[in-house]
PDB file of N, CA and C in Angstrom:
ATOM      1  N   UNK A   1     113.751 219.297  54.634  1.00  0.00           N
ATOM      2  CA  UNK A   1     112.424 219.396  54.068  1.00  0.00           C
ATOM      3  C   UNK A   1     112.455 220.420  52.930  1.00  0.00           C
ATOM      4  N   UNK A   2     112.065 220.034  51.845  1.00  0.00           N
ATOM      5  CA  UNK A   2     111.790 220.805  50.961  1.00  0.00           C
ATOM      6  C   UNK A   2     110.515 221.573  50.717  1.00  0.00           C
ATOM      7  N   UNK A   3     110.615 223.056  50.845  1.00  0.00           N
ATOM      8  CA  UNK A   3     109.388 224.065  50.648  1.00  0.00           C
ATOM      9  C   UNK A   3     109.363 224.767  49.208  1.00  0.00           C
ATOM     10  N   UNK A   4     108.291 224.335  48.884  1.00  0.00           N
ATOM     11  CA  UNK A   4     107.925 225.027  47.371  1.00  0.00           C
ATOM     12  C   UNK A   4     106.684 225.690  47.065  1.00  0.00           C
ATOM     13  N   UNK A   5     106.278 226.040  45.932  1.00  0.00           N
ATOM     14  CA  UNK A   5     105.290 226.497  45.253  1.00  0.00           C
ATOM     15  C   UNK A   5     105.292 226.026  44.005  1.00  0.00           C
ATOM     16  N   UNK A   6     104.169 225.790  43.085  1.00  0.00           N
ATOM     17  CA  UNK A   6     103.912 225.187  42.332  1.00  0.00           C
ATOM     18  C   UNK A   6     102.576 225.857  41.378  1.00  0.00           C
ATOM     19  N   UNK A   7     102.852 226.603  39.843  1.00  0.00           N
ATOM     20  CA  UNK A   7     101.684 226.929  39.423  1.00  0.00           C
ATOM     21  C   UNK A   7     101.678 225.906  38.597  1.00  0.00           C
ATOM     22  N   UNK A   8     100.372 225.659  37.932  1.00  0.00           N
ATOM     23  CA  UNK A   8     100.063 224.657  36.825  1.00  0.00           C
ATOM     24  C   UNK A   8      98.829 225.315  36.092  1.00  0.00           C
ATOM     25  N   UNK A   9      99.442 225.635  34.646  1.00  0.00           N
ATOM     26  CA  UNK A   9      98.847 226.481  33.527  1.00  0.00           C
ATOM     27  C   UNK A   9      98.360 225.513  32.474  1.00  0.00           C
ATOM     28  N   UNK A  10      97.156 225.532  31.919  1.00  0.00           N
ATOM     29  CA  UNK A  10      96.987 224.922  30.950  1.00  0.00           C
ATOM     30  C   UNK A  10      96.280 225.589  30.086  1.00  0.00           C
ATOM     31  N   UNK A  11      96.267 225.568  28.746  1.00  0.00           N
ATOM     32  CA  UNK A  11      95.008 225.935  27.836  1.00  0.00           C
ATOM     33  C   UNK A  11      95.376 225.072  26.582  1.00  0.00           C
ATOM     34  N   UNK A  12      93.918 223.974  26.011  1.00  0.00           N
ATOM     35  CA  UNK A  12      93.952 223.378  24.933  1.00  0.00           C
ATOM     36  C   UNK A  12      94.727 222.369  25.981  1.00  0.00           C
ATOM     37  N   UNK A  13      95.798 222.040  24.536  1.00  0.00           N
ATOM     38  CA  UNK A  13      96.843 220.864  24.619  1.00  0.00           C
ATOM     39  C   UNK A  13      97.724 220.873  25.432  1.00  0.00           C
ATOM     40  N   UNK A  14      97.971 222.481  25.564  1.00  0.00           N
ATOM     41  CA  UNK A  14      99.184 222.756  26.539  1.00  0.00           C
ATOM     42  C   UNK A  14      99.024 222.881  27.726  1.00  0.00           C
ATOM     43  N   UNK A  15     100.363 222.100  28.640  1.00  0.00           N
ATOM     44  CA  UNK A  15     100.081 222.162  30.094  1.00  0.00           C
ATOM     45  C   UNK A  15     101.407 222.751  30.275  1.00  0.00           C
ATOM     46  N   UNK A  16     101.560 223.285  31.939  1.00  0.00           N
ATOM     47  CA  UNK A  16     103.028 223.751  32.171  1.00  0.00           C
ATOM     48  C   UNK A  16     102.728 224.049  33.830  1.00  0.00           C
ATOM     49  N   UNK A  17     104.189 223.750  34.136  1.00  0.00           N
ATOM     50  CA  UNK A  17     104.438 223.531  35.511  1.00  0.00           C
ATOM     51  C   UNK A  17     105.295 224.453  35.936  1.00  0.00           C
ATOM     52  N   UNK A  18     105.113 225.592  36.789  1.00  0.00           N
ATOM     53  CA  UNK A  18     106.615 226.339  37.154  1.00  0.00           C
ATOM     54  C   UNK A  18     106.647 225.955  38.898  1.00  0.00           C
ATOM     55  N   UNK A  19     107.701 225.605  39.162  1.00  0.00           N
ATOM     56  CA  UNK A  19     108.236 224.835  40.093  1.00  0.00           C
ATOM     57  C   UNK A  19     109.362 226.095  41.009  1.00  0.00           C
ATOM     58  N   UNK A  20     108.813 226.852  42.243  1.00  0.00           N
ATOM     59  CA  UNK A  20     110.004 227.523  42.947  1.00  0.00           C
ATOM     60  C   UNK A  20     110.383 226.820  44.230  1.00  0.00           C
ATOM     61  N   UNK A  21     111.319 226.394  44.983  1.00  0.00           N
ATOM     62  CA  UNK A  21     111.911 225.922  45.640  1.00  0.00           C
ATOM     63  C   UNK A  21     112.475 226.873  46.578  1.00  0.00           C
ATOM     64  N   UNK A  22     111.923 226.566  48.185  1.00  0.00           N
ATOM     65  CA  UNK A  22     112.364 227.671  49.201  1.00  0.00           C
ATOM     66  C   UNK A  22     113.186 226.921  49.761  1.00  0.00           C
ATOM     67  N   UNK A  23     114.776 226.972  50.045  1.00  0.00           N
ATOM     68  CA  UNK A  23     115.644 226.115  50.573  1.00  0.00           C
ATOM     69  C   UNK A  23     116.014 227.001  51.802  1.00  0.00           C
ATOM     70  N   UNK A  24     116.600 226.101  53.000  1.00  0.00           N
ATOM     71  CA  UNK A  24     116.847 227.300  54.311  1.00  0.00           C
ATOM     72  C   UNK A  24     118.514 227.774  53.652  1.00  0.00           C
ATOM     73  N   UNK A  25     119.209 228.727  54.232  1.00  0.00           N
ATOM     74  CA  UNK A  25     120.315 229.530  53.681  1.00  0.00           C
ATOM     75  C   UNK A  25     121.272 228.444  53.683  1.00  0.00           C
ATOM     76  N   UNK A  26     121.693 227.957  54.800  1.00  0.00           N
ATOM     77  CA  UNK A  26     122.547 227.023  55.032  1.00  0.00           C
ATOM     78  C   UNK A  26     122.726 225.413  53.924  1.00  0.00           C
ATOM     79  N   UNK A  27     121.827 225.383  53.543  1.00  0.00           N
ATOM     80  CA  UNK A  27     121.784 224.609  52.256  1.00  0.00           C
ATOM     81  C   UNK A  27     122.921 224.935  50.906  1.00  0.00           C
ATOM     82  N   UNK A  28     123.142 224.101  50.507  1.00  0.00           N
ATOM     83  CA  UNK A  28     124.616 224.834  49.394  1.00  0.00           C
ATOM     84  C   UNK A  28     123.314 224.621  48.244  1.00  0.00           C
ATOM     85  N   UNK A  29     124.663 225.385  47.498  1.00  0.00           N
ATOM     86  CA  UNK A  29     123.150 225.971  46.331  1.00  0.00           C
ATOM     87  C   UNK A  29     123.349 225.162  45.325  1.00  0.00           C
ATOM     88  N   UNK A  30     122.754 224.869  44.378  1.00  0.00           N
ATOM     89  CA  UNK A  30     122.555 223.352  43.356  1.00  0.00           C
ATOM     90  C   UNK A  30     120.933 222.788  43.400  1.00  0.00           C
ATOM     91  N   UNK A  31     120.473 221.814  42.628  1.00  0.00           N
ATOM     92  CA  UNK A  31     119.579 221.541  42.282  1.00  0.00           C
ATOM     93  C   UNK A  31     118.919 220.967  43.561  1.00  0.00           C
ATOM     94  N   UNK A  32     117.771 221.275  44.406  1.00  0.00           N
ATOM     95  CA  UNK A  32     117.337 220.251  44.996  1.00  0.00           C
ATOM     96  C   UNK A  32     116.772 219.285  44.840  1.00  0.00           C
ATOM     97  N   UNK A  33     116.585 218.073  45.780  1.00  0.00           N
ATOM     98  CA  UNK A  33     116.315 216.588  45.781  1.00  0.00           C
ATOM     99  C   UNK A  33     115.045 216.649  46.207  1.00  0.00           C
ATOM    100  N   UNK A  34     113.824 216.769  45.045  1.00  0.00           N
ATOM    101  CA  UNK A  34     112.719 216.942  45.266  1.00  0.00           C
ATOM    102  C   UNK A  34     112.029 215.697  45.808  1.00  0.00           C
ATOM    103  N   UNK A  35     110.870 215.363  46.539  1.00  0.00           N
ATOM    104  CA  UNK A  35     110.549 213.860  46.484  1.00  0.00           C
ATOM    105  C   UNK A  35     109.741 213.471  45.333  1.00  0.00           C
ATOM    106  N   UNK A  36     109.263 212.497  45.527  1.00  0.00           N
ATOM    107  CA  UNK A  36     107.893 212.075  44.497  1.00  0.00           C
ATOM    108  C   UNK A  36     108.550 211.718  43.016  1.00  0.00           C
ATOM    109  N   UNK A  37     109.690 211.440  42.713  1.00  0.00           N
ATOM    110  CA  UNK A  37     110.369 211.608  41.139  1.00  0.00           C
ATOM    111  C   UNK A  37     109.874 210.189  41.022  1.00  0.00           C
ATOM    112  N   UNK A  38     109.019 209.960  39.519  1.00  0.00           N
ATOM    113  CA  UNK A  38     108.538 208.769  39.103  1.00  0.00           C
ATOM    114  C   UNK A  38     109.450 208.827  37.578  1.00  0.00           C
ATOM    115  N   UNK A  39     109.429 207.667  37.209  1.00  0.00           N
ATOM    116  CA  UNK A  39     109.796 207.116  35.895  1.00  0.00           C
ATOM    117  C   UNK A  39     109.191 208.110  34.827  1.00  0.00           C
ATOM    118  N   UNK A  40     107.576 207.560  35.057  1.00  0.00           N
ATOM    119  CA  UNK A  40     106.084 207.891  34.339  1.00  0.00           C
ATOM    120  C   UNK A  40     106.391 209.483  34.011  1.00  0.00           C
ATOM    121  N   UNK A  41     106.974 209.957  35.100  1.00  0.00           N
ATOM    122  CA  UNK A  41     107.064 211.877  35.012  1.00  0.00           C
ATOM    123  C   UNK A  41     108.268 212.245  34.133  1.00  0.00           C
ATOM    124  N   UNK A  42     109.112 211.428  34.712  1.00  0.00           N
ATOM    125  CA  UNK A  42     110.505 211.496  33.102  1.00  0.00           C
ATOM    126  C   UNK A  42     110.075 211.490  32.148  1.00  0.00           C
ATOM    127  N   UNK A  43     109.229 210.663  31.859  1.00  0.00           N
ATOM    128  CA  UNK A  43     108.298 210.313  30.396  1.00  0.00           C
ATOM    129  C   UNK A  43     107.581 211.541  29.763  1.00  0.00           C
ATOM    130  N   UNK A  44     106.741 211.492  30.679  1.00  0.00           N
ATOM    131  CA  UNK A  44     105.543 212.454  30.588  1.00  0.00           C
ATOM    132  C   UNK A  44     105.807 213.676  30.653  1.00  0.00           C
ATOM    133  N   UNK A  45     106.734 214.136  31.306  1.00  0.00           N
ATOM    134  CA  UNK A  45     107.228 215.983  31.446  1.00  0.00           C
ATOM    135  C   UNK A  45     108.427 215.998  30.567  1.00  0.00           C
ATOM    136  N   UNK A  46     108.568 217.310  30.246  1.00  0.00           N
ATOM    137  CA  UNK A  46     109.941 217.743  29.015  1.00  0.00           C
ATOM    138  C   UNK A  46     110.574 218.986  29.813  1.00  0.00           C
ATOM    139  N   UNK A  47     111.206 218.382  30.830  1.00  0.00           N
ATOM    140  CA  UNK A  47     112.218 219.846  31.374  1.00  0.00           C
ATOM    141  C   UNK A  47     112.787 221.024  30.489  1.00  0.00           C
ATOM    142  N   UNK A  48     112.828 222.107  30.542  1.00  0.00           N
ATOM    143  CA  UNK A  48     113.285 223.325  30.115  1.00  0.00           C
ATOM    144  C   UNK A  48     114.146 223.968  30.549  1.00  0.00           C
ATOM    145  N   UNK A  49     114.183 223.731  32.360  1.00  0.00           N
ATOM    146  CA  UNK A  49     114.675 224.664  33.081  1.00  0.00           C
ATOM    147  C   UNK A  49     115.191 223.952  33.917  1.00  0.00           C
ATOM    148  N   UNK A  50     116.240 223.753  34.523  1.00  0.00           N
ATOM    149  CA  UNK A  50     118.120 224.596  34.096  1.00  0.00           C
ATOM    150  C   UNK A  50     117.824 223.259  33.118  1.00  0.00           C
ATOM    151  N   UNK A  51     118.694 224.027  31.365  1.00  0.00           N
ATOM    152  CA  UNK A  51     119.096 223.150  30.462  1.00  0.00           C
ATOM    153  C   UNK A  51     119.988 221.747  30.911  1.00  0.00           C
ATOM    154  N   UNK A  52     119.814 220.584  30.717  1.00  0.00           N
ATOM    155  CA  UNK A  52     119.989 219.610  30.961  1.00  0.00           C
ATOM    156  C   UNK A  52     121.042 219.386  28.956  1.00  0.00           C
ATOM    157  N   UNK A  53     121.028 219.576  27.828  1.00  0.00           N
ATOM    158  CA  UNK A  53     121.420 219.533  27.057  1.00  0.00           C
ATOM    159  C   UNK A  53     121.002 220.774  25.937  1.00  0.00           C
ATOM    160  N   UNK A  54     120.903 220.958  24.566  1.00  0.00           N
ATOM    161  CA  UNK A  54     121.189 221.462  24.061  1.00  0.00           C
ATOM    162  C   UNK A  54     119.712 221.455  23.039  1.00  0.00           C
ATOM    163  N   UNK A  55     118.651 220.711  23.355  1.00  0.00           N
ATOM    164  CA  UNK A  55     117.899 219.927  22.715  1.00  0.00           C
ATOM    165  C   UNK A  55     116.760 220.097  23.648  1.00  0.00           C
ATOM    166  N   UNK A  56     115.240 220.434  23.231  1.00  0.00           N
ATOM    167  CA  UNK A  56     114.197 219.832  23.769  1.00  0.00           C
ATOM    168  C   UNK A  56     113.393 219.128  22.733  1.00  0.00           C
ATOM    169  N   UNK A  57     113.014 218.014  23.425  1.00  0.00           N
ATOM    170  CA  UNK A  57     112.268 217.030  22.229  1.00  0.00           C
ATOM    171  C   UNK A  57     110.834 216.895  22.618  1.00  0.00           C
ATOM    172  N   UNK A  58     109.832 217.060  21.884  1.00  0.00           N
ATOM    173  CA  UNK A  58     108.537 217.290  21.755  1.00  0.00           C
ATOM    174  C   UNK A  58     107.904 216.445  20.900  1.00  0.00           C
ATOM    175  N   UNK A  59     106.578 216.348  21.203  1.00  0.00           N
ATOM    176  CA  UNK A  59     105.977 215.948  22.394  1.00  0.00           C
ATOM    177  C   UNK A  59     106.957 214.695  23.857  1.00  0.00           C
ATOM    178  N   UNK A  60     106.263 214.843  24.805  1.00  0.00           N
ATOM    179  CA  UNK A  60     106.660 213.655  25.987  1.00  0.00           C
ATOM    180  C   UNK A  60     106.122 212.565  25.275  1.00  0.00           C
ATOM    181  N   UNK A  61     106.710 211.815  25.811  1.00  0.00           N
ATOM    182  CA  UNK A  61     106.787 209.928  24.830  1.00  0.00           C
ATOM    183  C   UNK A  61     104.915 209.582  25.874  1.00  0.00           C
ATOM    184  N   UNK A  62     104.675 210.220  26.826  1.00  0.00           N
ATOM    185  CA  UNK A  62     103.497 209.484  27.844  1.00  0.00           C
ATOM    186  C   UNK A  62     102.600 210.910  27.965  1.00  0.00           C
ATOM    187  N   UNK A  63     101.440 210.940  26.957  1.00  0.00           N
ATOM    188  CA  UNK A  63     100.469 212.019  27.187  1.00  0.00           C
ATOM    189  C   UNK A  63      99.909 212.241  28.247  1.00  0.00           C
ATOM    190  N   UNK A  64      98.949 213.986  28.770  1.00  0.00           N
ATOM    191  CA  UNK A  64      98.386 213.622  29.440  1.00  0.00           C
ATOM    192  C   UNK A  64      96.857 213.252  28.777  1.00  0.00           C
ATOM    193  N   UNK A  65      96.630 212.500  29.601  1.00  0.00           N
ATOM    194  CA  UNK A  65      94.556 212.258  28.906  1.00  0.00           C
ATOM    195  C   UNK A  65      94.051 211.225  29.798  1.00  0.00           C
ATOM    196  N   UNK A  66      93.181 211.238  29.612  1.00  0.00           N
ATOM    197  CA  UNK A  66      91.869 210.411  30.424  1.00  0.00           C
ATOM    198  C   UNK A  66      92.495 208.948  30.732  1.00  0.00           C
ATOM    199  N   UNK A  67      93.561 208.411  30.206  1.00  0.00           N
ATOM    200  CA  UNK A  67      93.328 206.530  29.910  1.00  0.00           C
ATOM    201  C   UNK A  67      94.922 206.435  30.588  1.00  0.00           C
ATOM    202  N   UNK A  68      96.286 207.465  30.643  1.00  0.00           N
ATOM    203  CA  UNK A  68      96.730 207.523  31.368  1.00  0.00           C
ATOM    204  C   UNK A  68      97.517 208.367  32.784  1.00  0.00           C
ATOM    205  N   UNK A  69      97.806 209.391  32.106  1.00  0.00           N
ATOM    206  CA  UNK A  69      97.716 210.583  33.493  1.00  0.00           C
ATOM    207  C   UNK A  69      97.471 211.679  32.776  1.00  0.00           C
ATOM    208  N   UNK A  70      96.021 211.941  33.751  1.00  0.00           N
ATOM    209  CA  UNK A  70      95.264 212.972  33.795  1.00  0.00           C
ATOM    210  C   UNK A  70      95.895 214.250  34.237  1.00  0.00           C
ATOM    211  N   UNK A  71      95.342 215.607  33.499  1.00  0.00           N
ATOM    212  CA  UNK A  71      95.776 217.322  34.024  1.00  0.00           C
ATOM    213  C   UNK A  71      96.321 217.035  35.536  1.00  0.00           C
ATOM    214  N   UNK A  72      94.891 216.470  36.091  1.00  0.00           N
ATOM    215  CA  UNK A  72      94.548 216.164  37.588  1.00  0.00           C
ATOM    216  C   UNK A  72      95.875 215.700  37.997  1.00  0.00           C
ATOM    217  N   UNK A  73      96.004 214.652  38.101  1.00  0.00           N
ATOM    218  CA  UNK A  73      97.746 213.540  38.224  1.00  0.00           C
ATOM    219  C   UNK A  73      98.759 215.179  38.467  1.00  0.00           C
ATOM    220  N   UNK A  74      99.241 215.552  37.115  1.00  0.00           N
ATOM    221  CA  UNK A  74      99.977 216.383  37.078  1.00  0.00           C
ATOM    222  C   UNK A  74      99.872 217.545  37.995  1.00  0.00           C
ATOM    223  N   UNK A  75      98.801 218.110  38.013  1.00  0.00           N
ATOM    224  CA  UNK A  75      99.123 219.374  38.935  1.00  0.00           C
ATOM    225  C   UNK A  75      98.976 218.963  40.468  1.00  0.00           C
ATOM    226  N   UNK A  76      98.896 217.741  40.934  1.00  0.00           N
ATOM    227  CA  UNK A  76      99.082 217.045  42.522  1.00  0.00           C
ATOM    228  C   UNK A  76     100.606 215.846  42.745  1.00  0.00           C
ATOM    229  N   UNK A  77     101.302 216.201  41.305  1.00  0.00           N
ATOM    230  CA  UNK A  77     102.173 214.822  41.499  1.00  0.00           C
ATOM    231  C   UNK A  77     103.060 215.782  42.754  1.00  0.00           C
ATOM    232  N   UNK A  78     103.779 216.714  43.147  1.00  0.00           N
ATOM    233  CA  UNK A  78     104.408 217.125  43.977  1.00  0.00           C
ATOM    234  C   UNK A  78     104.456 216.660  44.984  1.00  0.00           C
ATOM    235  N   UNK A  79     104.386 215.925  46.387  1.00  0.00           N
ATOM    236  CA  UNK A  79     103.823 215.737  47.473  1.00  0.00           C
ATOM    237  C   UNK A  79     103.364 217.170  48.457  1.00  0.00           C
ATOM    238  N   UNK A  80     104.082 217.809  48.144  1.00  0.00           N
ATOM    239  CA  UNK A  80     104.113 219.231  49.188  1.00  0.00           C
ATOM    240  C   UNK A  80     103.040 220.225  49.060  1.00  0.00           C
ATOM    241  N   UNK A  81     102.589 219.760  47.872  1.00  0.00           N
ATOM    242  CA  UNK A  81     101.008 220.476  47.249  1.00  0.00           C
ATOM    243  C   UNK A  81     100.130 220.354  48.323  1.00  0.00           C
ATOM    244  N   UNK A  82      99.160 221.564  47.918  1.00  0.00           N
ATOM    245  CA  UNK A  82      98.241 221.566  48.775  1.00  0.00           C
ATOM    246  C   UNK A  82      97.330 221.695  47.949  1.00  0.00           C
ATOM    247  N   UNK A  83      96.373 220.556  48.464  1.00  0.00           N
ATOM    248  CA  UNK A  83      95.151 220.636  47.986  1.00  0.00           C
ATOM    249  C   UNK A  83      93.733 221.836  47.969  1.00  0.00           C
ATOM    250  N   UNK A  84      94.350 222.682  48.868  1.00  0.00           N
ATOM    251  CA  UNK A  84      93.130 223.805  48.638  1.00  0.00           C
ATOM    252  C   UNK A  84      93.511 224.681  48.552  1.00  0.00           C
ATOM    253  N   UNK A  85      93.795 225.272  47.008  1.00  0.00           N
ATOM    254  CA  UNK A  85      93.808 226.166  46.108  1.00  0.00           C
ATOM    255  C   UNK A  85      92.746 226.082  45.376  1.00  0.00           C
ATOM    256  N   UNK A  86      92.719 227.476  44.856  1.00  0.00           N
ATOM    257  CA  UNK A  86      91.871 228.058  43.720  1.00  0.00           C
ATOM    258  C   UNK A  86      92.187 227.550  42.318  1.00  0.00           C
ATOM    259  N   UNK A  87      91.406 227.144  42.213  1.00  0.00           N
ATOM    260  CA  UNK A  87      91.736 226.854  40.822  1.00  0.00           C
ATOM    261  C   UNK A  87      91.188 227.404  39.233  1.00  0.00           C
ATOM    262  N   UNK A  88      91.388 228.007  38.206  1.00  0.00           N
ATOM    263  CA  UNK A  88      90.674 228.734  37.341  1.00  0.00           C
ATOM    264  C   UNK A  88      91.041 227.729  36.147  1.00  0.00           C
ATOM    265  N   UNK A  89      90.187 227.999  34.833  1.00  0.00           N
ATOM    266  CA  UNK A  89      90.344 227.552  33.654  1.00  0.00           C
ATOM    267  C   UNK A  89      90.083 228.622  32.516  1.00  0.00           C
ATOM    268  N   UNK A  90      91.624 228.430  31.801  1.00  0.00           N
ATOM    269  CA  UNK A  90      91.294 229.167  31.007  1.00  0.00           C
ATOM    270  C   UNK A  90      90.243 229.103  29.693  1.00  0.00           C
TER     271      UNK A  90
END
């Protein structure tokens, strides 16, 4: 089972996700196998963190907005989220 935490920052245009991962010790260390990985989120999110290449390309090819995935979408795509948090706007 994977245990995490999850903030989700936005102001304006910009959104951002920081993602920590509580693994038990006995686990070898490397990327974990999060659930919930969609296509749509490859699209739509631009990883930063651990560098994957040499390059980040901007904007994501799949916005977020009203007609296809909403702020909303994004800060619940995790499964492990919990729905009752506080939530503020900047």
């Amino acid at each position: 089972m994977v245990r995490g935490h999850v903030a989700t920052i936005s102001a304006g245009a910009f959104a951002t996700q920081v993602l920590i991962v509580r693994r038990p010790p006995e686990e070898p260390i490397g990327e974990p196998d999060l659930p919930g990985g969609s296509a749509v989120w490859e699209r739509a999110t631009v990883r930063i963190w651990p560098p994957r290449g040499r390059w980040v390309s901007l904007p994501p090819q799949v916005p977020l907005d009203d007609q296809n995935l909403t702020l909303e979408d994004f800060n619940l795509r995790w499964p492990f989220q919990s729905t009752r948090r506080k939530q503020s706007r900047l």
